[in-house]
PDB file of N, CA and C in Angstrom:
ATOM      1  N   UNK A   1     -29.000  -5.791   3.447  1.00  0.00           N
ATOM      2  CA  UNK A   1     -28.477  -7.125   3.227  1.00  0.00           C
ATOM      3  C   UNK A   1     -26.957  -7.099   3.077  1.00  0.00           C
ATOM      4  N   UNK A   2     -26.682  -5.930   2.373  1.00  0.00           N
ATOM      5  CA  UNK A   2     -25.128  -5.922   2.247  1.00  0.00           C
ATOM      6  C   UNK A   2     -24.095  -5.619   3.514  1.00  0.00           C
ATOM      7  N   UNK A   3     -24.751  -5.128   4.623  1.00  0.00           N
ATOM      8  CA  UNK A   3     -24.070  -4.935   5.776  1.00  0.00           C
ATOM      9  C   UNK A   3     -24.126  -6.198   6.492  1.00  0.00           C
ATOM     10  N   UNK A   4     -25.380  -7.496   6.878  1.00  0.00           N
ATOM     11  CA  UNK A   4     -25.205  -8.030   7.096  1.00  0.00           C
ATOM     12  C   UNK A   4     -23.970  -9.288   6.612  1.00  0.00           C
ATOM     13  N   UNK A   5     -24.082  -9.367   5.233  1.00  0.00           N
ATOM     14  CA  UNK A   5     -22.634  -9.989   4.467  1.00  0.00           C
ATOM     15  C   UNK A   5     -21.969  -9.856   4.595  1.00  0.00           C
ATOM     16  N   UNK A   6     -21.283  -7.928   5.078  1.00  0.00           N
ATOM     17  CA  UNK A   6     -20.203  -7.477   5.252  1.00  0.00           C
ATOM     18  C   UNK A   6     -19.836  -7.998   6.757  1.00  0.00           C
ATOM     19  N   UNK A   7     -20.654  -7.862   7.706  1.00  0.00           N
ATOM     20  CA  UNK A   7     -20.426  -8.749   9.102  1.00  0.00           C
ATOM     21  C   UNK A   7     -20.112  -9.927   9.252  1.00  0.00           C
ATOM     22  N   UNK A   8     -20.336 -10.604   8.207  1.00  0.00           N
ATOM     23  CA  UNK A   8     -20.410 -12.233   8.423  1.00  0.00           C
ATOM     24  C   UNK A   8     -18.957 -12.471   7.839  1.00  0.00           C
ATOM     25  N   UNK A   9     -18.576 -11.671   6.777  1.00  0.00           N
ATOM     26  CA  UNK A   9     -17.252 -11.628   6.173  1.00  0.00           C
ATOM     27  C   UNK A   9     -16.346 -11.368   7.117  1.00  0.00           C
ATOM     28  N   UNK A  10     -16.538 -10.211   7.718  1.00  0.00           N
ATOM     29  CA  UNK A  10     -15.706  -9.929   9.441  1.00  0.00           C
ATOM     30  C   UNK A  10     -15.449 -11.092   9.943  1.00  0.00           C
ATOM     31  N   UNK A  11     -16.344 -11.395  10.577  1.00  0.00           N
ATOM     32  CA  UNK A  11     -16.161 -12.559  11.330  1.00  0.00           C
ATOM     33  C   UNK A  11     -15.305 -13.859  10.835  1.00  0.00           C
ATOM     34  N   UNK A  12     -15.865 -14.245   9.851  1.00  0.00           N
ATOM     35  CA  UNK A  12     -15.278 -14.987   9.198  1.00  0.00           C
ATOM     36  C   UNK A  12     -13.394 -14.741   9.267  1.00  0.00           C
ATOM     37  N   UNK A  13     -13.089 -13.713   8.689  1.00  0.00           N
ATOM     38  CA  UNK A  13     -12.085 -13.296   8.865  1.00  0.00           C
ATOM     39  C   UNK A  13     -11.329 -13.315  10.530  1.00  0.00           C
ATOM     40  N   UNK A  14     -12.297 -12.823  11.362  1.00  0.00           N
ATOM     41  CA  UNK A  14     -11.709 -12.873  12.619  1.00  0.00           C
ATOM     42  C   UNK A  14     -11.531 -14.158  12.966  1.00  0.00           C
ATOM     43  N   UNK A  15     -12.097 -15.069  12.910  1.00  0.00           N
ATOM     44  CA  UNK A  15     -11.821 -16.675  12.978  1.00  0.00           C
ATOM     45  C   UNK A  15     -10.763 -16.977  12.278  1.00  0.00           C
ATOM     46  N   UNK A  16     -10.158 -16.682  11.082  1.00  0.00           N
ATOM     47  CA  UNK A  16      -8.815 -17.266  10.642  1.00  0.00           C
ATOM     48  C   UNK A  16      -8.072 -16.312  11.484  1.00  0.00           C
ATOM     49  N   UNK A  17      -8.087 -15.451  11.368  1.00  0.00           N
ATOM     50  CA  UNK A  17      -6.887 -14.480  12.616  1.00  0.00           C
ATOM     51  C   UNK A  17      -6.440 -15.284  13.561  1.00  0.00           C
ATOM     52  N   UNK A  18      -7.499 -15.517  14.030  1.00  0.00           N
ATOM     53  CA  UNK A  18      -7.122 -16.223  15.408  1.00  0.00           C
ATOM     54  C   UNK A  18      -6.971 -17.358  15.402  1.00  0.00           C
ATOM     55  N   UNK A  19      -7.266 -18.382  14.299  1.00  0.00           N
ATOM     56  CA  UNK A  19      -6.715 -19.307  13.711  1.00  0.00           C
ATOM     57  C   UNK A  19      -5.007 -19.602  14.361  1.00  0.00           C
ATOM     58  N   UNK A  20      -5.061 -18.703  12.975  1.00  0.00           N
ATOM     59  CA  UNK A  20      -3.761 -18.328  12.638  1.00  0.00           C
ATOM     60  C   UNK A  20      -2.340 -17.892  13.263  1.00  0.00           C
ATOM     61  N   UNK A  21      -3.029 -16.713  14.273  1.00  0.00           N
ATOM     62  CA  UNK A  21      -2.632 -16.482  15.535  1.00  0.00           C
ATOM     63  C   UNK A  21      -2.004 -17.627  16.568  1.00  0.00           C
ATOM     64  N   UNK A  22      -2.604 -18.806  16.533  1.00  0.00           N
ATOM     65  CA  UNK A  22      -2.627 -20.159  17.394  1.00  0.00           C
ATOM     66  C   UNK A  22      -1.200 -20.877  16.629  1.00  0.00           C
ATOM     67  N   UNK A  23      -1.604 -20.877  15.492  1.00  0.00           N
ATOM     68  CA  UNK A  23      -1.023 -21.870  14.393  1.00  0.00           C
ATOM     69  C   UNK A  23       0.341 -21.308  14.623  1.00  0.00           C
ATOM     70  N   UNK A  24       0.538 -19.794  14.407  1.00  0.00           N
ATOM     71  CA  UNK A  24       2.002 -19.412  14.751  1.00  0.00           C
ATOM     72  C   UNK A  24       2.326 -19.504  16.339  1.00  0.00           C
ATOM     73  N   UNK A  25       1.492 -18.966  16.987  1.00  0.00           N
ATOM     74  CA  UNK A  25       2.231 -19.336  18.554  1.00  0.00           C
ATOM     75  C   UNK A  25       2.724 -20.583  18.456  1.00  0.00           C
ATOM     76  N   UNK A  26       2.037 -21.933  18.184  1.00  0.00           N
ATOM     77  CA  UNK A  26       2.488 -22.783  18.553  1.00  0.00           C
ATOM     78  C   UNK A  26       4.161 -23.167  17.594  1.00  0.00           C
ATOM     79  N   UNK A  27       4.422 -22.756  16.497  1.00  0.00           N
ATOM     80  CA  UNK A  27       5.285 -22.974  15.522  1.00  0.00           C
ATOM     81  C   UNK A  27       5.939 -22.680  16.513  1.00  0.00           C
ATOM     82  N   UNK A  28       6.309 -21.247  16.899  1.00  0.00           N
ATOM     83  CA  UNK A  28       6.841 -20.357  17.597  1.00  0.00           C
ATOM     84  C   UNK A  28       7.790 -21.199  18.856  1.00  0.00           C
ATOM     85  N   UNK A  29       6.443 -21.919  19.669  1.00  0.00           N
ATOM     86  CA  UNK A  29       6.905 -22.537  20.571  1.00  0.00           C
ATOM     87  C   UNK A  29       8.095 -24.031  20.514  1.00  0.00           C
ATOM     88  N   UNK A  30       7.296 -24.381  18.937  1.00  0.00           N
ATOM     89  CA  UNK A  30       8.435 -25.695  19.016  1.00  0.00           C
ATOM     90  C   UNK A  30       9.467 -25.726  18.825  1.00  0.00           C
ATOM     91  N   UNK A  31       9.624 -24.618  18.011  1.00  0.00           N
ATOM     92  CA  UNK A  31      11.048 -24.071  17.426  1.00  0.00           C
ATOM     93  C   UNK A  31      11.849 -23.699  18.607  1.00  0.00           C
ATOM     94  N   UNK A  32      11.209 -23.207  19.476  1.00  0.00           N
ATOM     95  CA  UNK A  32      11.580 -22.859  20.638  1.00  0.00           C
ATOM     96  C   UNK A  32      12.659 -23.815  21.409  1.00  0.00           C
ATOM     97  N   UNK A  33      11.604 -24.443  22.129  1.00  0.00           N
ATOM     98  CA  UNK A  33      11.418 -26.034  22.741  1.00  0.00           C
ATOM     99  C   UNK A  33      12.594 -26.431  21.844  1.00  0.00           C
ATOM    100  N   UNK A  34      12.709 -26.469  20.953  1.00  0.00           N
ATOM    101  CA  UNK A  34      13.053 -27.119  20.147  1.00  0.00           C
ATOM    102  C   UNK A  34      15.083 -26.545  19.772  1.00  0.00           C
ATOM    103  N   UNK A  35      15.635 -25.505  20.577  1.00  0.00           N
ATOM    104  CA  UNK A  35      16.263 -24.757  20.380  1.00  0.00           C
ATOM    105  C   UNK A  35      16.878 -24.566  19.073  1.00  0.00           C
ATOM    106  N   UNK A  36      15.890 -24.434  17.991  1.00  0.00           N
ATOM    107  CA  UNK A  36      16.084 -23.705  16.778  1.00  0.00           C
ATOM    108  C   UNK A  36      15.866 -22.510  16.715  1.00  0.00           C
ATOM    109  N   UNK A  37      15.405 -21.849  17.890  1.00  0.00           N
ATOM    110  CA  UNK A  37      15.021 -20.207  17.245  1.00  0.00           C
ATOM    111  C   UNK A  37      14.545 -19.864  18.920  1.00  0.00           C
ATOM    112  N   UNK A  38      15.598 -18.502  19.353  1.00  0.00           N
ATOM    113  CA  UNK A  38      15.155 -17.988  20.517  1.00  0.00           C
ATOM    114  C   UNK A  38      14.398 -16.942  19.951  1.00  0.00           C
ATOM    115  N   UNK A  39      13.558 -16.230  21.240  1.00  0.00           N
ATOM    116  CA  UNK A  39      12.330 -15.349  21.030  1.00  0.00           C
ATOM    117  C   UNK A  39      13.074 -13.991  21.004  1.00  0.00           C
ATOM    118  N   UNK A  40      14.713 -13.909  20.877  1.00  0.00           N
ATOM    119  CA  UNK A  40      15.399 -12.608  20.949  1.00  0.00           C
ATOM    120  C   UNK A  40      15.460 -12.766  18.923  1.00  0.00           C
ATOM    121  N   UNK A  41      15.916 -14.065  18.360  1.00  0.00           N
ATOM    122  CA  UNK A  41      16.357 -14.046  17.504  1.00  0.00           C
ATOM    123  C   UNK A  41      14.865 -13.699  16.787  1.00  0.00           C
ATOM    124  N   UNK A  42      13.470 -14.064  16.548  1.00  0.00           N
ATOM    125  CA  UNK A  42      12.295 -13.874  16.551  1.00  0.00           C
ATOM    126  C   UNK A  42      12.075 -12.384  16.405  1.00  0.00           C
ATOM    127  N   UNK A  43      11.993 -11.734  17.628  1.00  0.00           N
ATOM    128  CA  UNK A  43      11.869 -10.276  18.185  1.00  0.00           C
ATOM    129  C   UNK A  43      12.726  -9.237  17.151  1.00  0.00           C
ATOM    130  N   UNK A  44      13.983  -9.792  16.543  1.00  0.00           N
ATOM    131  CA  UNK A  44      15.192  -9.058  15.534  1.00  0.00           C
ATOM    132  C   UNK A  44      14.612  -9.036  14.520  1.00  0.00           C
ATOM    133  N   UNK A  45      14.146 -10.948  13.936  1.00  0.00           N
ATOM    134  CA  UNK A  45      13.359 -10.680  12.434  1.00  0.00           C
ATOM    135  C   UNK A  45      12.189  -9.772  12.495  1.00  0.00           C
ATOM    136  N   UNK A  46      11.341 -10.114  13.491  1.00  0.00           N
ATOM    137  CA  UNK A  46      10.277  -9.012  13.259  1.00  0.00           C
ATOM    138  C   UNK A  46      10.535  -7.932  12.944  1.00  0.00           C
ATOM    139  N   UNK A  47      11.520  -7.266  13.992  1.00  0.00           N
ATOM    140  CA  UNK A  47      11.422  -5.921  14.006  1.00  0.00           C
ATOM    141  C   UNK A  47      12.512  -5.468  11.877  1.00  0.00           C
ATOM    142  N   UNK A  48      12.855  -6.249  11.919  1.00  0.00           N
ATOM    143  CA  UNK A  48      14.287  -5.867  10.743  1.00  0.00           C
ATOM    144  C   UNK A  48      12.684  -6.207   9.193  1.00  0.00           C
ATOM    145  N   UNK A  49      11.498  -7.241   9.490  1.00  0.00           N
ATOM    146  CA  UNK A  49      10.528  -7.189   8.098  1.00  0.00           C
ATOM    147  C   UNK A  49       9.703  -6.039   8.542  1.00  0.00           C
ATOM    148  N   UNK A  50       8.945  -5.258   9.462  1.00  0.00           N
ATOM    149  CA  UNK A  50       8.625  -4.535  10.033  1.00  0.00           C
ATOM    150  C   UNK A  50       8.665  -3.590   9.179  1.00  0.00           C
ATOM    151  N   UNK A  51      10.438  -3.454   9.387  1.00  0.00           N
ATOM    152  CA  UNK A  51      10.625  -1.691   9.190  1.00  0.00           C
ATOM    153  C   UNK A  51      10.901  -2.099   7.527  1.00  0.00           C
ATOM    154  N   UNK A  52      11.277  -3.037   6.576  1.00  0.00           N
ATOM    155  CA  UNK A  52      11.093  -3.456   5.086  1.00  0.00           C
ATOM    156  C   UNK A  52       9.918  -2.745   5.116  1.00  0.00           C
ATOM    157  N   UNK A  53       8.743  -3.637   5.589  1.00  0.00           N
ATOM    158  CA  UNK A  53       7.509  -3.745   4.529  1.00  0.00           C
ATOM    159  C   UNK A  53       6.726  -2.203   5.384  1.00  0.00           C
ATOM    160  N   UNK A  54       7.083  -1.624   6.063  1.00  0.00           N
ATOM    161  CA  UNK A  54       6.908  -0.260   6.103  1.00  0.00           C
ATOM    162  C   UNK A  54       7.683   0.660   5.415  1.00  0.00           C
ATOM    163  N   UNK A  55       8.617   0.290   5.338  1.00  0.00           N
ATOM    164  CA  UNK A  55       9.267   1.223   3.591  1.00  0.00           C
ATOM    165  C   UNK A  55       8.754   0.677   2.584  1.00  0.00           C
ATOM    166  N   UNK A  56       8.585  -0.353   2.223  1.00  0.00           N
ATOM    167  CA  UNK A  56       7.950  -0.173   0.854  1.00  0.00           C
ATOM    168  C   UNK A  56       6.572   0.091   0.443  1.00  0.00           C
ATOM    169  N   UNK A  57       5.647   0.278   1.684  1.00  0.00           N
ATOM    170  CA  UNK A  57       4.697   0.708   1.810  1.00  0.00           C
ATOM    171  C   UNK A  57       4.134   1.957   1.885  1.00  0.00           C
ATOM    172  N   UNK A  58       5.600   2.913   2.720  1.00  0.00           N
ATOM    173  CA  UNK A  58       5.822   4.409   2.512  1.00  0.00           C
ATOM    174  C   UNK A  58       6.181   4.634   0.609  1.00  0.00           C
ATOM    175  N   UNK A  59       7.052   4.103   0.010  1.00  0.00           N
ATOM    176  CA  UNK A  59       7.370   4.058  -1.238  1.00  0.00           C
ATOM    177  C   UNK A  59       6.304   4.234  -2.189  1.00  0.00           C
ATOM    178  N   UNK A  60       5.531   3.252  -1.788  1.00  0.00           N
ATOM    179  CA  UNK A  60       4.354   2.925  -2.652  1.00  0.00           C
ATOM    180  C   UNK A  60       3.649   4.050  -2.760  1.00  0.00           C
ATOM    181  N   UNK A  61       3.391   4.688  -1.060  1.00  0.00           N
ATOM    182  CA  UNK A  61       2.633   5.276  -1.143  1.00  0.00           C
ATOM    183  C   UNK A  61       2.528   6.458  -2.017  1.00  0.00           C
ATOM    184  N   UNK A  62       4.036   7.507  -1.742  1.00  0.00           N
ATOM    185  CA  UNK A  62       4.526   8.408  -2.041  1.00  0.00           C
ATOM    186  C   UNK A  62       4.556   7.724  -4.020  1.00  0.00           C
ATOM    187  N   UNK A  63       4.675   7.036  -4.344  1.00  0.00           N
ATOM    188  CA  UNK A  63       4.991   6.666  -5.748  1.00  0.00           C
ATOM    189  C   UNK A  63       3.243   7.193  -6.614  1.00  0.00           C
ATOM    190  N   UNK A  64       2.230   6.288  -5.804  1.00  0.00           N
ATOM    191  CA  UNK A  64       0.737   6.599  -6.020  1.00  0.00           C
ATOM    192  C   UNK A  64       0.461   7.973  -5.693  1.00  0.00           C
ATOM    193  N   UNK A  65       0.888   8.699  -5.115  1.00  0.00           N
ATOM    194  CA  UNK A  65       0.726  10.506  -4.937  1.00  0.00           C
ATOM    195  C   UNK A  65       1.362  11.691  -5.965  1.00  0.00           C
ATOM    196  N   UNK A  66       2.539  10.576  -6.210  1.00  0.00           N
ATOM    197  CA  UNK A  66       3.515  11.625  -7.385  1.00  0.00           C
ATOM    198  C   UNK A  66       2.436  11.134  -8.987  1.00  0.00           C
ATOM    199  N   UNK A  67       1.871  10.119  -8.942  1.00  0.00           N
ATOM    200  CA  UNK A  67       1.454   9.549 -10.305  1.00  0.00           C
ATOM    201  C   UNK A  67       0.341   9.742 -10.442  1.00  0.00           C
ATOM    202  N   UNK A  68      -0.541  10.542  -9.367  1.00  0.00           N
ATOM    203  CA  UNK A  68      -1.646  11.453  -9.103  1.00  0.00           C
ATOM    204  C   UNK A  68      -1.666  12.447  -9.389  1.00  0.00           C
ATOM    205  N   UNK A  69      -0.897  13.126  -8.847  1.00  0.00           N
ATOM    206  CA  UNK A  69      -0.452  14.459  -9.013  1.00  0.00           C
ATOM    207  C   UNK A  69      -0.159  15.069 -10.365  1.00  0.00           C
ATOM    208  N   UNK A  70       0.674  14.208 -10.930  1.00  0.00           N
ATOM    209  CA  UNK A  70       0.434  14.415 -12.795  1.00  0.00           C
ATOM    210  C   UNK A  70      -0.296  14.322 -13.471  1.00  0.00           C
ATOM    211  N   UNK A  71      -1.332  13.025 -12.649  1.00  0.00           N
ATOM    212  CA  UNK A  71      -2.372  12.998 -13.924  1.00  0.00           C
ATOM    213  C   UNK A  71      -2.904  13.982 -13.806  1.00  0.00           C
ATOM    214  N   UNK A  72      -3.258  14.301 -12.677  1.00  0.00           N
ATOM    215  CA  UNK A  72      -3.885  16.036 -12.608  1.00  0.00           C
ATOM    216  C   UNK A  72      -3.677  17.113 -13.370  1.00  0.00           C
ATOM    217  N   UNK A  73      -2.364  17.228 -13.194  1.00  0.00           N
ATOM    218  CA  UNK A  73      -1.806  18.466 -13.882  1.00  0.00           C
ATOM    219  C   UNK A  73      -1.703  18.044 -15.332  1.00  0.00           C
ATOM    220  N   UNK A  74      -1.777  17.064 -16.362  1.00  0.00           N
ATOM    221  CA  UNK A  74      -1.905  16.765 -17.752  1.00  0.00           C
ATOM    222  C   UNK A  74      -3.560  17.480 -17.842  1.00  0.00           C
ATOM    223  N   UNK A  75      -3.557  18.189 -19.202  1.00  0.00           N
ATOM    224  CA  UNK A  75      -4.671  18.769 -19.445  1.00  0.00           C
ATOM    225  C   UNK A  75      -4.530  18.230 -21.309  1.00  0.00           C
ATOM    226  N   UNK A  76      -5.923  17.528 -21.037  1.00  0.00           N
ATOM    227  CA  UNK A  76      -5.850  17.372 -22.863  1.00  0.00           C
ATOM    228  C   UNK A  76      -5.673  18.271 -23.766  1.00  0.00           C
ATOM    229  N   UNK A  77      -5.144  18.158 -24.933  1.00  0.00           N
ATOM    230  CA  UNK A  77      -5.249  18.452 -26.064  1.00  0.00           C
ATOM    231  C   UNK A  77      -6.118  19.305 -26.517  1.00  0.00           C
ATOM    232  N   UNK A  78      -6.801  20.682 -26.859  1.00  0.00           N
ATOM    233  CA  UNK A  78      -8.047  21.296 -27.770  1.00  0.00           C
ATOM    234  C   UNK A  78      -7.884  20.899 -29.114  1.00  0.00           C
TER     235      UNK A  78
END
């Protein structure tokens, strides 16, 4: 039963994706259309939050490995 839930949750999920997916293309486009925002200026932000939220995600990671690693090596008290 729990795999079937877990599928239906998928899905579910894949439907806002692609939602969502739509919802920004079209933003995308009016802004466009709209000459508030070329797809070069677009293509820069991406790439410039990209490489952010992949450093702080490397950070994190490395932060959760060092704070592992100690608890390990702490040995209680006799």
């Amino acid at each position: 039963m729990k795999e079937v839930h877990l599928i239906a949750k998928l899905a579910d999920l894949q439907e806002v994706d692609y939602h969502n997916t739509i919802v920004l293309h079209a933003l995308i486009e009016l802004l466009v259309s709209k000459g508030l925002l070329t797809h070069e200026e677009l293509s820069t932000k991406v790439k410039e939050l990209d490489s952010q939220l992949t450093f702080q995600i490397d950070m994190a990671s490395k932060l959760s490995e060092t704070i592992s690693r100690r608890q390990v090596q702490v040995k209680p008290i006799s």
